[in-house]
Protein backbone atom coordinates (compact mmCIF):
# COMPACT_ATOMS: atom_id res chain seq x y z
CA UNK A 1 121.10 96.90 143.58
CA UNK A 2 120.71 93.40 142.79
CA UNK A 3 123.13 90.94 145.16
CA UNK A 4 123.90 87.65 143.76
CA UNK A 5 123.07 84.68 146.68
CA UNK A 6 126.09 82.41 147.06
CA UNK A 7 124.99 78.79 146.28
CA UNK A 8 126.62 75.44 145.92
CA UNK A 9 130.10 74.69 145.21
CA UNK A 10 131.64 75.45 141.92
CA UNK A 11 134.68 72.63 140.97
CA UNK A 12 136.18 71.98 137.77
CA UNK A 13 133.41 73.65 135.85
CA UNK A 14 130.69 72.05 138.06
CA UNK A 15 128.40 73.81 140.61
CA UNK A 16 127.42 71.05 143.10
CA UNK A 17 124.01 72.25 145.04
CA UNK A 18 121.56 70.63 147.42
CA UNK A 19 117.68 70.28 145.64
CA UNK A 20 116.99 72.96 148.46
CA UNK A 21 118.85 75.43 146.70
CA UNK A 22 117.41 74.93 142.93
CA UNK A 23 115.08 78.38 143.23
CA UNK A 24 118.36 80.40 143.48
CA UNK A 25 119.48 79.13 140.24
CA UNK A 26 121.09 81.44 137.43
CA UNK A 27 118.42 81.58 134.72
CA UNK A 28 121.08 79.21 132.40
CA UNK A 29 121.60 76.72 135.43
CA UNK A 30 117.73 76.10 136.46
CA UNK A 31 116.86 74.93 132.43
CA UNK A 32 119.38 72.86 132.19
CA UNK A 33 118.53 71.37 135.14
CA UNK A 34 114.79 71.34 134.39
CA UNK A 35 115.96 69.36 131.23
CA UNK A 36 117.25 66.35 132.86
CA UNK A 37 114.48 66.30 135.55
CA UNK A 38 112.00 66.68 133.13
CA UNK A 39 113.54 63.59 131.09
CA UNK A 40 113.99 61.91 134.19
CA UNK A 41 110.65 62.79 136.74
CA UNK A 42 110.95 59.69 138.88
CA UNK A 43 114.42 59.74 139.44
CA UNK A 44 115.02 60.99 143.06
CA UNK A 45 118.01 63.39 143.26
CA UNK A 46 119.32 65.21 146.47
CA UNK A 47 121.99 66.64 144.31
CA UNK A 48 122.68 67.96 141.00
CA UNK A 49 125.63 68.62 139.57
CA UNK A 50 125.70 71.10 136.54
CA UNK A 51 128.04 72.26 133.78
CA UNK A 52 127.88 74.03 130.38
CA UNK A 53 126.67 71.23 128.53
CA UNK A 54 126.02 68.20 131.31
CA UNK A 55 123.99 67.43 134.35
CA UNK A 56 124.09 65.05 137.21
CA UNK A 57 121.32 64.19 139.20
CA UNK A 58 122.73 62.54 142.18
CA UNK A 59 121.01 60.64 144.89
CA UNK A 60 122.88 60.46 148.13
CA UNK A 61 121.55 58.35 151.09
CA UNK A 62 119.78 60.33 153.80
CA UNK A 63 121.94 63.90 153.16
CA UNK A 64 120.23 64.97 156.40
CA UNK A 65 120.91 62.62 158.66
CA UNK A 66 124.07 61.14 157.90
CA UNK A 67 127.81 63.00 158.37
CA UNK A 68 129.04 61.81 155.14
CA UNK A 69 126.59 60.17 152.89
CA UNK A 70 127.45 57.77 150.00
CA UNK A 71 126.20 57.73 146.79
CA UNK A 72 123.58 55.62 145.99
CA UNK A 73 122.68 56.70 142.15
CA UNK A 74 123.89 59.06 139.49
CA UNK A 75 122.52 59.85 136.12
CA UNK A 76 124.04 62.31 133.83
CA UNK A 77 122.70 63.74 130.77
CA UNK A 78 125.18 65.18 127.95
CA UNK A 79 122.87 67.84 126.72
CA UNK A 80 124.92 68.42 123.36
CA UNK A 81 124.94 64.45 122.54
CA UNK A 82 121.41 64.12 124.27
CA UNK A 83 122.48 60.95 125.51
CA UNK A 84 122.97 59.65 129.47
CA UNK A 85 124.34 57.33 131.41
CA UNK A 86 123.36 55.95 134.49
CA UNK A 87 125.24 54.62 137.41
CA UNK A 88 124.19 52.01 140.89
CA UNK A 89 126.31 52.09 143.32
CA UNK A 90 123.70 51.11 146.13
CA UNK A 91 125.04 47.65 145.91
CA UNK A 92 129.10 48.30 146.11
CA UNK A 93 130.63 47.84 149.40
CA UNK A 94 132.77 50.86 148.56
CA UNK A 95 130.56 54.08 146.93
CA UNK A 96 131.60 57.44 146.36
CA UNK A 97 131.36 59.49 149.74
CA UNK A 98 130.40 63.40 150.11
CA UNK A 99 132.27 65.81 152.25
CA UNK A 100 131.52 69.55 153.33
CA UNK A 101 127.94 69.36 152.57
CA UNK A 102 127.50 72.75 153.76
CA UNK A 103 129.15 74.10 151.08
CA UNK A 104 126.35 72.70 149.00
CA UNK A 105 123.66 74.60 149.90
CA UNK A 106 122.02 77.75 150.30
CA UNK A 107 123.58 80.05 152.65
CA UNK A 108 120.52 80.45 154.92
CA UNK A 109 120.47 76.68 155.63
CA UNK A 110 119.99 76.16 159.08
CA UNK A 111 122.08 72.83 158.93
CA UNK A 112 125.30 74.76 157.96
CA UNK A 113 126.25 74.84 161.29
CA UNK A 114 125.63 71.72 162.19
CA UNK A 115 127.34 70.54 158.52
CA UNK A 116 130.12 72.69 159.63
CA UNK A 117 131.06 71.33 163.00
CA UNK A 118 131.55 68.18 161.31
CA UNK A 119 133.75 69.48 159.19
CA UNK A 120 136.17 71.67 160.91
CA UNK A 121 136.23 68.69 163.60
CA UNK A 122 137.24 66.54 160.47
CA UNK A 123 140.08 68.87 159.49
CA UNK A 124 140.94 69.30 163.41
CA UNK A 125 141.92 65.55 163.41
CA UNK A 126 143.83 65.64 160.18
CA UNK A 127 141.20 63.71 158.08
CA UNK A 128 141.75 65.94 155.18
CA UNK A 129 145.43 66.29 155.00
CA UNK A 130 146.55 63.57 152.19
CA UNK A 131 142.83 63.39 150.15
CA UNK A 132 144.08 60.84 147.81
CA UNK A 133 141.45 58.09 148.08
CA UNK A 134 139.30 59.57 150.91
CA UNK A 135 136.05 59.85 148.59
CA UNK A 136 135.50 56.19 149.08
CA UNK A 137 133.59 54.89 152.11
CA UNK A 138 136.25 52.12 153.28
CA UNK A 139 139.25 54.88 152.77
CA UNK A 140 137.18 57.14 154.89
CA UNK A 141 135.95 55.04 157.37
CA UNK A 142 139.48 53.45 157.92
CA UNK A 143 141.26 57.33 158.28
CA UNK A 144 138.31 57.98 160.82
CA UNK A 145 139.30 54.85 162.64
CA UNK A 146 142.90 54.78 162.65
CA UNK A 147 142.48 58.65 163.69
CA UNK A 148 140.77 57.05 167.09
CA UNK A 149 137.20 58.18 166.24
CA UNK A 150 133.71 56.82 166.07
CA UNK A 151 131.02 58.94 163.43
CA UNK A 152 127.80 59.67 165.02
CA UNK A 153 125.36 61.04 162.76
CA UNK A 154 127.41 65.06 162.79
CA UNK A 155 130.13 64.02 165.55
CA UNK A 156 133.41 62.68 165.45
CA UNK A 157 133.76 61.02 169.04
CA UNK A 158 136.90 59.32 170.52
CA UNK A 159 136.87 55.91 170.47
């Protein structure tokens, strides 16, 4: 009996995975994604975001190394219109943030726990409890601060 592997995160229609987890891909998922990397082969990506009839390729700065990375590039390709649009956000003092990157990838990732830790000690110090705003690097950084911590690569330290 076949037993479906539980990738990514599915919001709002989305599924949200890490490049490391393209291979485990529903049939339907991997062309569409092959479709926008295909039509876009030097645009780096350590996201992609996928829907019925779009996909992101989203380029996050250093996913491994940093606790919660901002966005430095999207494109997104409307596979009905077959027309994109691209967005830079390398050069805004305030990009798009991620959070719980361990939900984006494979389960056998051995950087879930790590991902994790950061997490639940993010949700220990109340960092998630009003998410209005907090996907924006100066929101974020000021609820980390005013909580009396310091981010360290995967920790949340007192300050």
């Amino acid at each position: 009996m076949f037993q479906k592997t539980k990738i990514g995160r599915r919001v709002g229609g989305w599924l949200y995975l890490h490049r490391s987890g393209v291979d485990l891909l529903a049939h339907e998922e991997a062309e569409r994604l092959a479709l926008a990397t295909t039509k876009y082969p030097d645009t780096p990506w350590s996201l992609c975001k996928i829907a019925k009839n779009k996909v992101s390729l989203l380029h996050y700065e250093e996913f491994e190394t940093a606790g919660f990375p901002a966005l430095l590039h999207s494109i997104t390709l409307d596979l009905t219109a077959q027309t994109s649009k691209a967005i830079d956000y390398s050069r805004r003092d305030n990009p798009p943030i991620l959070h719980r990157k361990e939900l984006l990838l494979p389960e056998n990732d051995p950087n879930i726990p790590m991902y994790t830790a950061l997490t639940k000690a993010a949700e220990g110090a109340g960092l998630f409890e009003k998410p209005a705003g907090i996907g924006t690097r100066r929101v974020w950084e000021k609820r980390i601060a005013d909580a009396g911590l310091t981010l360290r690569g995967h920790q949340l330290l007192k300050t």
